[in-house]
Protein backbone atom coordinates (compact mmCIF):
# COMPACT_ATOMS: atom_id res chain seq x y z
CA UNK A 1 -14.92 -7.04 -66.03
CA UNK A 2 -15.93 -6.37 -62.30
CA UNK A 3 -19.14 -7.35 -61.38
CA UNK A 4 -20.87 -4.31 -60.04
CA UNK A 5 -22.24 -4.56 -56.34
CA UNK A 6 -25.90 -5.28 -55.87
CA UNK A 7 -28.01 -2.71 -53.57
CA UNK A 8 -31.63 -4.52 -53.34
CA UNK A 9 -34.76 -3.58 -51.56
CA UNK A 10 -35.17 -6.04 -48.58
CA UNK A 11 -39.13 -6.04 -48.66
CA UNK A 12 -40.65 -4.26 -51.32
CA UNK A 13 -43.89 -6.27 -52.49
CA UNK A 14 -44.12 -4.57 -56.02
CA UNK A 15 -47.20 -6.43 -56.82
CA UNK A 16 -49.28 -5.26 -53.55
CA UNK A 17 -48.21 -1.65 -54.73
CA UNK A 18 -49.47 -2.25 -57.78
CA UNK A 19 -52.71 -3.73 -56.66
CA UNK A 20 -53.34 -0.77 -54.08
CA UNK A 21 -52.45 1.82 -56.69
CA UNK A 22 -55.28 0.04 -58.73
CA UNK A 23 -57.78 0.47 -55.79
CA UNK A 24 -57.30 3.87 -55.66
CA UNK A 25 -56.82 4.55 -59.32
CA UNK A 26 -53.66 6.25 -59.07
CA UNK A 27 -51.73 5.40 -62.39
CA UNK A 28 -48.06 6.15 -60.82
CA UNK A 29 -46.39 7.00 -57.84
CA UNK A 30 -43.56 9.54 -57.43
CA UNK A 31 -41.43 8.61 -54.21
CA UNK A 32 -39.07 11.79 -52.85
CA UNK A 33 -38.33 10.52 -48.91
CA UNK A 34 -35.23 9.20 -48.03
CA UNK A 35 -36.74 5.44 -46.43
CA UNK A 36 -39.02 5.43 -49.93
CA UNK A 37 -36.79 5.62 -52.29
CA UNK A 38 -34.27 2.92 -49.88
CA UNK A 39 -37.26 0.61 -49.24
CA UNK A 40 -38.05 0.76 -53.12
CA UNK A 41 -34.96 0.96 -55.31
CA UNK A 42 -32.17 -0.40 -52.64
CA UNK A 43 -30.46 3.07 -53.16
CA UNK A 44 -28.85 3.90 -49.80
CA UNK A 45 -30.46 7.16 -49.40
CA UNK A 46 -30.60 7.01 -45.32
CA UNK A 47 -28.90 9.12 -42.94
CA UNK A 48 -28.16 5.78 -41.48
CA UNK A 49 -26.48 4.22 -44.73
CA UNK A 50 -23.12 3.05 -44.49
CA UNK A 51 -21.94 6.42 -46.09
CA UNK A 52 -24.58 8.81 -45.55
CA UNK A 53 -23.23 11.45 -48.08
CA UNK A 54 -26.46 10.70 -50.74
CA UNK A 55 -28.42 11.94 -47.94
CA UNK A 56 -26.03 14.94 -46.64
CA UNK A 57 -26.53 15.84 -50.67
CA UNK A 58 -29.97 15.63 -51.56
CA UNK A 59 -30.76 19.35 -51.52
CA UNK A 60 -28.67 19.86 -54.38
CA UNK A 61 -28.53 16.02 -55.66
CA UNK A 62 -32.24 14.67 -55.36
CA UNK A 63 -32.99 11.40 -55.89
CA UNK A 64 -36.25 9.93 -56.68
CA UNK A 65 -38.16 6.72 -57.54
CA UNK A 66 -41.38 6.49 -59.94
CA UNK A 67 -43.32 3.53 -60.30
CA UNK A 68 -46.28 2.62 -63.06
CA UNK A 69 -49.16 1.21 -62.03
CA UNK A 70 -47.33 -1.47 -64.82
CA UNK A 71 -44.94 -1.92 -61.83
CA UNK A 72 -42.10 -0.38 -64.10
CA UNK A 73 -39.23 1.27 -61.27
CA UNK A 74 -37.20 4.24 -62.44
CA UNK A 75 -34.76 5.64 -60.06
CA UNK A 76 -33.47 9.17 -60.68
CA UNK A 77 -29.69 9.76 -58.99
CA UNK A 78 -26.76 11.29 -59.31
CA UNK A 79 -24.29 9.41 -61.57
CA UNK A 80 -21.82 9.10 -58.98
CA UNK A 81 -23.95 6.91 -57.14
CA UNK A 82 -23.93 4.20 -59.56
CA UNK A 83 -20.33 3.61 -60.24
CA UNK A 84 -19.84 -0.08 -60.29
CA UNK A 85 -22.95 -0.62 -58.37
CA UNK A 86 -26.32 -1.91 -59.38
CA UNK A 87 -29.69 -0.81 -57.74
CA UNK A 88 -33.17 -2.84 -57.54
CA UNK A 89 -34.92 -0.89 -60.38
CA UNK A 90 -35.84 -1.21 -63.77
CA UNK A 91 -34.06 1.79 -65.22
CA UNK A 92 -31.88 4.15 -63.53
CA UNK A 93 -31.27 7.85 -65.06
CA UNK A 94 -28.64 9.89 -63.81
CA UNK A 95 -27.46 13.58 -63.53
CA UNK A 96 -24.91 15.54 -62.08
CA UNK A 97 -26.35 18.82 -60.75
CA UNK A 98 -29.58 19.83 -59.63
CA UNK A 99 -30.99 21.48 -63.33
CA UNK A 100 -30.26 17.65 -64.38
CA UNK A 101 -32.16 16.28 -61.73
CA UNK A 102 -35.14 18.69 -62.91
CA UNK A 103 -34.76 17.97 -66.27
CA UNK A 104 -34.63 14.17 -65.76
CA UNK A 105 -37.98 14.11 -63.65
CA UNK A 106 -39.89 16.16 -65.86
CA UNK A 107 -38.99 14.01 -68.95
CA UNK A 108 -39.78 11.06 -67.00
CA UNK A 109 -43.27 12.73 -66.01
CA UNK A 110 -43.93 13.95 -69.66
CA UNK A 111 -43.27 10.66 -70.99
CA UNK A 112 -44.95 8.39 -69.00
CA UNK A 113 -47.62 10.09 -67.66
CA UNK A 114 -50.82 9.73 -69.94
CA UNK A 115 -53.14 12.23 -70.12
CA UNK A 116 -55.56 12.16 -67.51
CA UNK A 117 -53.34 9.85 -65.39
CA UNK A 118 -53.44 10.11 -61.58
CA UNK A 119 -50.56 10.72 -59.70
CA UNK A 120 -49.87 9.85 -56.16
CA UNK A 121 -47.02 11.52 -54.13
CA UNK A 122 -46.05 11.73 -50.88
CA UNK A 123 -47.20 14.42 -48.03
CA UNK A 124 -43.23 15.70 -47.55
CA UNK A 125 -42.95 15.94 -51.55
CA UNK A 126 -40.55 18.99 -51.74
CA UNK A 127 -42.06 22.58 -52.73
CA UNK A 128 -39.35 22.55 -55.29
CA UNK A 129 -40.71 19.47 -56.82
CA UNK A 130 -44.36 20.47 -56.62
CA UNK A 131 -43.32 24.02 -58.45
CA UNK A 132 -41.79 20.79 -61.53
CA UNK A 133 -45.42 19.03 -61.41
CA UNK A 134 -47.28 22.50 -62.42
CA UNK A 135 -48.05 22.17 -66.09
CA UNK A 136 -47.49 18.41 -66.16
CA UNK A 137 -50.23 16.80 -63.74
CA UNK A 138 -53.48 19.03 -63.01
CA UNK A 139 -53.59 19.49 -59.29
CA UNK A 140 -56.94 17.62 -59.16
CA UNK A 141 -54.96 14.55 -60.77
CA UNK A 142 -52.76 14.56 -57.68
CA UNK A 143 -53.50 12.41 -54.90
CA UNK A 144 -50.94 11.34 -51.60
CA UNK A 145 -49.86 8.05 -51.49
CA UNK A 146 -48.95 7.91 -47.89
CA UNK A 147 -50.90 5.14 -46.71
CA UNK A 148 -50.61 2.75 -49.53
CA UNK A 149 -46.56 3.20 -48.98
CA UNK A 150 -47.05 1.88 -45.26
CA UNK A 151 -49.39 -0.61 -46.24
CA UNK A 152 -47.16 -2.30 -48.12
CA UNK A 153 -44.25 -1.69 -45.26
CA UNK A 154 -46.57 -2.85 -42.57
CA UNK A 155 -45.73 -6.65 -43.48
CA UNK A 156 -41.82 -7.28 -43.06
CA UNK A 157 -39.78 -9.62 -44.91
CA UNK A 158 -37.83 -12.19 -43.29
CA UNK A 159 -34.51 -10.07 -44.53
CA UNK A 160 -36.36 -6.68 -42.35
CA UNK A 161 -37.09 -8.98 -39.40
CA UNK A 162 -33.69 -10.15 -39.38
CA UNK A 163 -32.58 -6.21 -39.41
CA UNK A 164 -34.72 -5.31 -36.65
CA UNK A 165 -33.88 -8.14 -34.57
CA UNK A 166 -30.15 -7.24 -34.43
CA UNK A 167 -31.05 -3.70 -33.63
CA UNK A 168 -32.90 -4.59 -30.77
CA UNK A 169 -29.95 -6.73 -29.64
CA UNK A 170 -27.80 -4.05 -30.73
CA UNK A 171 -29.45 -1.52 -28.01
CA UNK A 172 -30.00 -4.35 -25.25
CA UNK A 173 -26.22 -5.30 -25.04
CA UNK A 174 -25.64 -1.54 -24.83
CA UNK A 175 -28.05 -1.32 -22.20
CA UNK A 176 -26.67 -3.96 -20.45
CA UNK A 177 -23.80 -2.20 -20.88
CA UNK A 178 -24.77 1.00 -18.92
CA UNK A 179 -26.30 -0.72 -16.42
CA UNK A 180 -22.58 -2.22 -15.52
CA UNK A 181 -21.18 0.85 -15.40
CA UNK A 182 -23.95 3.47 -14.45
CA UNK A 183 -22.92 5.09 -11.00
CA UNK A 184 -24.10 8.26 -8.96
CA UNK A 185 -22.54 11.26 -10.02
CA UNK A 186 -22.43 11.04 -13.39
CA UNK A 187 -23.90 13.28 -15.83
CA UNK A 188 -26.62 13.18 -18.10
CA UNK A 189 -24.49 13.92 -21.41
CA UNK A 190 -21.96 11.72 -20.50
CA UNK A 191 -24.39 8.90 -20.20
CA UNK A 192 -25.93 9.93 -23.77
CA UNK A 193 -22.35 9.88 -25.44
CA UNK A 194 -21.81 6.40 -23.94
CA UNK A 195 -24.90 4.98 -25.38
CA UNK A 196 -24.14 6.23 -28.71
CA UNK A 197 -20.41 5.08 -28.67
CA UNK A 198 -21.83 1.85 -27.12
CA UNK A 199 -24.66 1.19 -30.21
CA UNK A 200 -22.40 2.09 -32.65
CA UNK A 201 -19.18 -0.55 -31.23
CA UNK A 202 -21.98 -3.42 -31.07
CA UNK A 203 -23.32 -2.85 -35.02
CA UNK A 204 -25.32 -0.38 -35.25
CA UNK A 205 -25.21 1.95 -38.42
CA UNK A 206 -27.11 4.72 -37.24
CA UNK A 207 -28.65 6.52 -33.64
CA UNK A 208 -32.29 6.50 -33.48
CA UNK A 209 -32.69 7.90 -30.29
CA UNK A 210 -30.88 8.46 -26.60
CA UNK A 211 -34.11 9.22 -24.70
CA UNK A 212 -32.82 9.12 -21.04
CA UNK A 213 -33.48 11.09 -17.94
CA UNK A 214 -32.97 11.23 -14.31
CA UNK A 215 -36.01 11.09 -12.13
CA UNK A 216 -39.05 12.82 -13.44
CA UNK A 217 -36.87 15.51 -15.85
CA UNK A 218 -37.63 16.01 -19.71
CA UNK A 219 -36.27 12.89 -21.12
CA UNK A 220 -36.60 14.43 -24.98
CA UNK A 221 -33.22 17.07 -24.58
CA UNK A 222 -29.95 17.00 -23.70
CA UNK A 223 -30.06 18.25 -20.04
CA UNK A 224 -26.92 18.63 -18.11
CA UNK A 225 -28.02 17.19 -14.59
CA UNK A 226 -25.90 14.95 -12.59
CA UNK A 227 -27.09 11.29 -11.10
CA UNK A 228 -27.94 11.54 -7.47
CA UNK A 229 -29.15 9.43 -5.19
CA UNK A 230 -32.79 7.89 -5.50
CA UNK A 231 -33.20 8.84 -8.53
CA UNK A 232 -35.21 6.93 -11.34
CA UNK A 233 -32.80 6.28 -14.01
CA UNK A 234 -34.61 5.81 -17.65
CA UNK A 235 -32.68 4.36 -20.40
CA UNK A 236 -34.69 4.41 -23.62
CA UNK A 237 -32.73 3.74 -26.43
CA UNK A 238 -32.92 2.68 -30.19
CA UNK A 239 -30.83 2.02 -32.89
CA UNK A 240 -30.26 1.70 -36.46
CA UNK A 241 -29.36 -1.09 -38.44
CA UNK A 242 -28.87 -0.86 -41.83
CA UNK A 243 -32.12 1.94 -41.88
CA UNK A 244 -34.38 -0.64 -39.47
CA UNK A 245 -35.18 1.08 -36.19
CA UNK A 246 -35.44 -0.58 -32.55
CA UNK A 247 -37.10 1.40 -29.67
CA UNK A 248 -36.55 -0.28 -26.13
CA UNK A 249 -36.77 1.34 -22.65
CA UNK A 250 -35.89 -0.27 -19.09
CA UNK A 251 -35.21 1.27 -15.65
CA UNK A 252 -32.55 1.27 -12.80
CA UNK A 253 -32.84 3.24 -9.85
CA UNK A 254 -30.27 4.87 -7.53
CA UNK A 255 -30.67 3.44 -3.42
CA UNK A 256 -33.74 1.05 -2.54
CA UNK A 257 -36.60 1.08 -5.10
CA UNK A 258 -39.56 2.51 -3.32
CA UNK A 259 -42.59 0.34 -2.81
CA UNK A 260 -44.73 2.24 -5.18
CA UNK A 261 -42.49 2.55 -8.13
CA UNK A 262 -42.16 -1.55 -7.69
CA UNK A 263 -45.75 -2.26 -7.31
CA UNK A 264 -46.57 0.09 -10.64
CA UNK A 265 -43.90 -1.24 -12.90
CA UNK A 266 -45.05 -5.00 -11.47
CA UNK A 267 -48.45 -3.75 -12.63
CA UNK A 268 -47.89 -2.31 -15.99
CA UNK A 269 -45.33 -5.07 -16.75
CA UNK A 270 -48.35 -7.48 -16.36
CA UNK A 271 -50.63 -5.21 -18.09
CA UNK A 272 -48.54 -4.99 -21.39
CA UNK A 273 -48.02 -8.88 -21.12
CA UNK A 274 -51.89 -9.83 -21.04
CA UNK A 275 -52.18 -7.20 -23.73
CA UNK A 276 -49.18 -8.72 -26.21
CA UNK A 277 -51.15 -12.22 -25.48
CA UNK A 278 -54.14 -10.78 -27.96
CA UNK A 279 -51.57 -10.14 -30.69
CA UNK A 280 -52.44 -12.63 -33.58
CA UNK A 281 -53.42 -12.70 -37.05
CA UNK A 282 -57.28 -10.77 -37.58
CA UNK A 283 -57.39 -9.18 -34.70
CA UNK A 284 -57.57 -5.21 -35.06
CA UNK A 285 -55.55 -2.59 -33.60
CA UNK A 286 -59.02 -1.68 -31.51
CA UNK A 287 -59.19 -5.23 -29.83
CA UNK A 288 -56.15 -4.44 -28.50
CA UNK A 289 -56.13 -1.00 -27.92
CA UNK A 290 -59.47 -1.61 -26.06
CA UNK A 291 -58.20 -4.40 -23.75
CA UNK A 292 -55.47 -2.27 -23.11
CA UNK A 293 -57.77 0.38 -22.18
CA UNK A 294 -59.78 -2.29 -20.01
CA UNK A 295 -56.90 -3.56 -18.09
CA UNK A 296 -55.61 0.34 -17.69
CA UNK A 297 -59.55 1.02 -15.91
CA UNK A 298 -59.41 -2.20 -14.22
CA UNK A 299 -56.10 -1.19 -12.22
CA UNK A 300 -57.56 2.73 -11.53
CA UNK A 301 -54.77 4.22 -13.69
CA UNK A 302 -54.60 6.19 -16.64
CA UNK A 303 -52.51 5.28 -19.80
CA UNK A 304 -49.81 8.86 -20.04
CA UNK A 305 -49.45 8.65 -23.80
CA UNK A 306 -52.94 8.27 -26.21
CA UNK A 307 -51.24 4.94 -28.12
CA UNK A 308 -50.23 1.72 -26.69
CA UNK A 309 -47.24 1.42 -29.25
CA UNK A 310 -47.15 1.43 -32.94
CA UNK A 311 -45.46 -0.67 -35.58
CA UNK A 312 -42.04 -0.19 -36.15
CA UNK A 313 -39.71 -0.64 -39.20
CA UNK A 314 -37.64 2.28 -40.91
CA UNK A 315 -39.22 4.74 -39.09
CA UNK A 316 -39.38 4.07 -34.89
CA UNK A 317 -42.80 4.52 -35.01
CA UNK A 318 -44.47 3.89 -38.58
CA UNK A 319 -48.12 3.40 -37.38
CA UNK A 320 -50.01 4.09 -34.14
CA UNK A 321 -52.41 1.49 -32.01
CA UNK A 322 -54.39 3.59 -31.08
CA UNK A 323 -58.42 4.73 -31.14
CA UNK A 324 -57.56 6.36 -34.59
CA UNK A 325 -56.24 3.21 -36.00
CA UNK A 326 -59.31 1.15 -34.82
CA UNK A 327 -59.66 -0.32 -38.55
CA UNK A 328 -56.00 -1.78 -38.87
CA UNK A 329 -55.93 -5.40 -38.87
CA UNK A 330 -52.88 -7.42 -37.48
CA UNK A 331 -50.97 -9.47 -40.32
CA UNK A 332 -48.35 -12.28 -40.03
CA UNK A 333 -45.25 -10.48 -40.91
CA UNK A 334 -46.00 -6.88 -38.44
CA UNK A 335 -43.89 -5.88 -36.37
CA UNK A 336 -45.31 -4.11 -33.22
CA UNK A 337 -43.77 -2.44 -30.31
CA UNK A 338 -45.70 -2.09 -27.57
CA UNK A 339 -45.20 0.46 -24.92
CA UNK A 340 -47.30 1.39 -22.01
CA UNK A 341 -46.68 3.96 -19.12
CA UNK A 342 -48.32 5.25 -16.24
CA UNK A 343 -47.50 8.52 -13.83
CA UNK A 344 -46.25 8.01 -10.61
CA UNK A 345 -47.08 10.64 -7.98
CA UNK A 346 -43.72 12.00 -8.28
CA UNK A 347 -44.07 12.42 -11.81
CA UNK A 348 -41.71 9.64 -13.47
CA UNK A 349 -43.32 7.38 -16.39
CA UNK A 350 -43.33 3.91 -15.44
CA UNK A 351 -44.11 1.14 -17.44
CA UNK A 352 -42.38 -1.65 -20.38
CA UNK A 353 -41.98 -1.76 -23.56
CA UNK A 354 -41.40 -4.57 -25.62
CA UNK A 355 -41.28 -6.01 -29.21
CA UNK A 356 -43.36 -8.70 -31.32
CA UNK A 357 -43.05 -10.17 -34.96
CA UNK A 358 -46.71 -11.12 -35.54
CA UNK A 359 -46.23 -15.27 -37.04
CA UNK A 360 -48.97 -17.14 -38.49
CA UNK A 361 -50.41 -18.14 -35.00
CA UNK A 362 -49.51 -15.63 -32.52
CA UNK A 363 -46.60 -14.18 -32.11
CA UNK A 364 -42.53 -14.43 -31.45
CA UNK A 365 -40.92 -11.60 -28.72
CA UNK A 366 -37.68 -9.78 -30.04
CA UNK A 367 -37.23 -8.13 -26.58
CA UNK A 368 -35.29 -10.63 -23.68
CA UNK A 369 -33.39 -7.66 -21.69
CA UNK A 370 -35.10 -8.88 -17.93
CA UNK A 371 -37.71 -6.13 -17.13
CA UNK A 372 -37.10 -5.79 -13.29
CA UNK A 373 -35.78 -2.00 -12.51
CA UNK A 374 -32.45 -2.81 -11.53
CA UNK A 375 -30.71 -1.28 -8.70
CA UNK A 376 -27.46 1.26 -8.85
CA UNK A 377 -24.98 -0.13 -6.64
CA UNK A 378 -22.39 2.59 -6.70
């Protein structure tokens, strides 16, 4: 007999679900998003997966993951999924069309939902699935479980550090990469196919994001422009790794960098550094966020975006630092990215960005691609 391959969850803490879901007395959780259902079952739901058919298929082959506030997992799949492979959950159901996959989560709902009990869901719960609740849990008994979900993500295994790590060195030996080979004249989609080709040959499973422009031009579409001469080249890239996300960005400029572009990145270089020096177990996303603020004033500029990064895990950016997230309170195990920008008078963003794994003491850098902007020489 074969002995079936395991798919795990890298960092679920079951027991700080349960605990939360006892806080807020929510009696069970009903997970529909692609990264939940990963993150809690191992099921390789991601567009990012090795084979991402499970998620080219869930409109007509759902899959879900329901938890007690026992800390009993049930993942709900198609039963093609599970040939020969095992998942991280307690019980797994399985159906082949989408009236099974109704049929199995109701059941599941009827029979382990008491009355009275308190579900929590999540804020992108299909209207399909909300239309199955009706009848089963009174919409007053429904409650989102958004927040407890990142809670528990917020603190990264060694296994999800490891994963992140390699995508950031995934996207700065690309980057390295284009820098080689980056020349005037060549064009904008071009340059975004070679950063994709290039993450995917160094290990990458997936494309985050090809976020690069030329000079001050909308970095977040595919313009066709051509590279001319002093221009501000932006290379922000991030990959996937097995669903963990890196977000990285550095410069290079066409001709001799002007003066002002080098005294601004110097400056907001040295502004995220003294900021990444407060990062350390108990302090808050506000002590940060308001030194950040402080060094911005102290300078006479003016931060471009309203955060000064965010953590970052299967999503590229899971939770802001920022005045919204004043509360948060940095744990050994984050990990943060911090990013910080300013507008030059000709309108280009400049600034670092750079990523930490908060340790019990301080903190360890994932980021070593140099920072200088680095001049194209052809």
């Amino acid at each position: 007999m074969m002995t079936p391959v395991r798919f795990l969850p890298l960092g679920f803490d079951k027991h700080k679900l349960i605990r939360l879901m006892a806080q807020h007395e929510i009696d069970a959780v009903l997970l529909t998003s692609p990264e939940h259902v990963f993150y809690t079952t191992g099921f390789p739901a991601l567009f990012s997966s090795g084979n991402p058919i499970l998620y080219g298929l869930r409109n007509v082959l759902p899959f879900f993951a329901f938890i007690t506030q026992q800390g009993h997992v049930t993942l709900m799949c198609w039963g093609g999924a599970v040939t020969g492979v095992e998942y991280g959950a307690d019980s797994v159901l399985t159906y082949a069309d989408i009236a099974g996959a109704e049929r199995t989560l109701t059941g599941v709902l009827r029979a382990q939902l008491g009355a009275g009990a308190r579900l929590g869901i999540e804020a992108s719960t299909p209207h399909t699935v909300l239309k199955l609740l009706d009848g089963i849990v009174p919409a007053e008994r429904i409650a989102l479980a958004d927040d407890l979900m990142m809670q528990v993500r917020m603190i990264k295994s060694p296994a999800e550090v490891a994963l992140l790590e390699k995508s950031i060195n995934v996207v700065e030996r690309t980057v390295a990469d284009l820098m080689e080979a980056m020349h005037i004249g060549i064009r904008r989609p071009a340059l975004m196919q070679a950063a994709k080709t290039g993450m995917l040959q160094h290990g990458a499973s997936g494309i985050s994001h090809v976020t690069i422009s030329f000079g001050a031009s909308n970095p977040e579409v595919e313009i066709d422009e051509v590279l001319e001469a002093n221009k501000l080249v932006t290379l922000d890239l991030g990959a996937i790794v097995d669903g963990y996300y890196s977000d990285n960005r550095r410069l290079m400029y066409t001709g001799p960098v002007p003066e002002g572009i080098t005294a601004l990145h110097k400056t907001m270089c040295a502004i995220l550094d003294e900021t990444a020096s407060a990062l350390k177990p108990g302090v808050t996303f506000g002590e940060v966020y308001d030194q950040a603020m402080a060094l911005y004033h102290h300078h006479g500029l003016k931060p471009f975006i309203p955060n000064i990064g965010h953590t970052i895990g299967m999503q590229v950016e899971e939770v802001w630092i920022y005045e919204g997230n004043r509360d948060v309170e940095i744990q050994a195990g984050m990990v943060l990215n911090l990013e910080m920008y300013a507008q030059y008078e000709s309108g280009e963003l400049i600034g670092d960005e750079e990523t930490y794994v908060i340790t019990e003491t301080g903190y360890r850098q994932l980021t070593h691609l140099p920072t200088a902007i680095r001049t194209v020489t052809r």
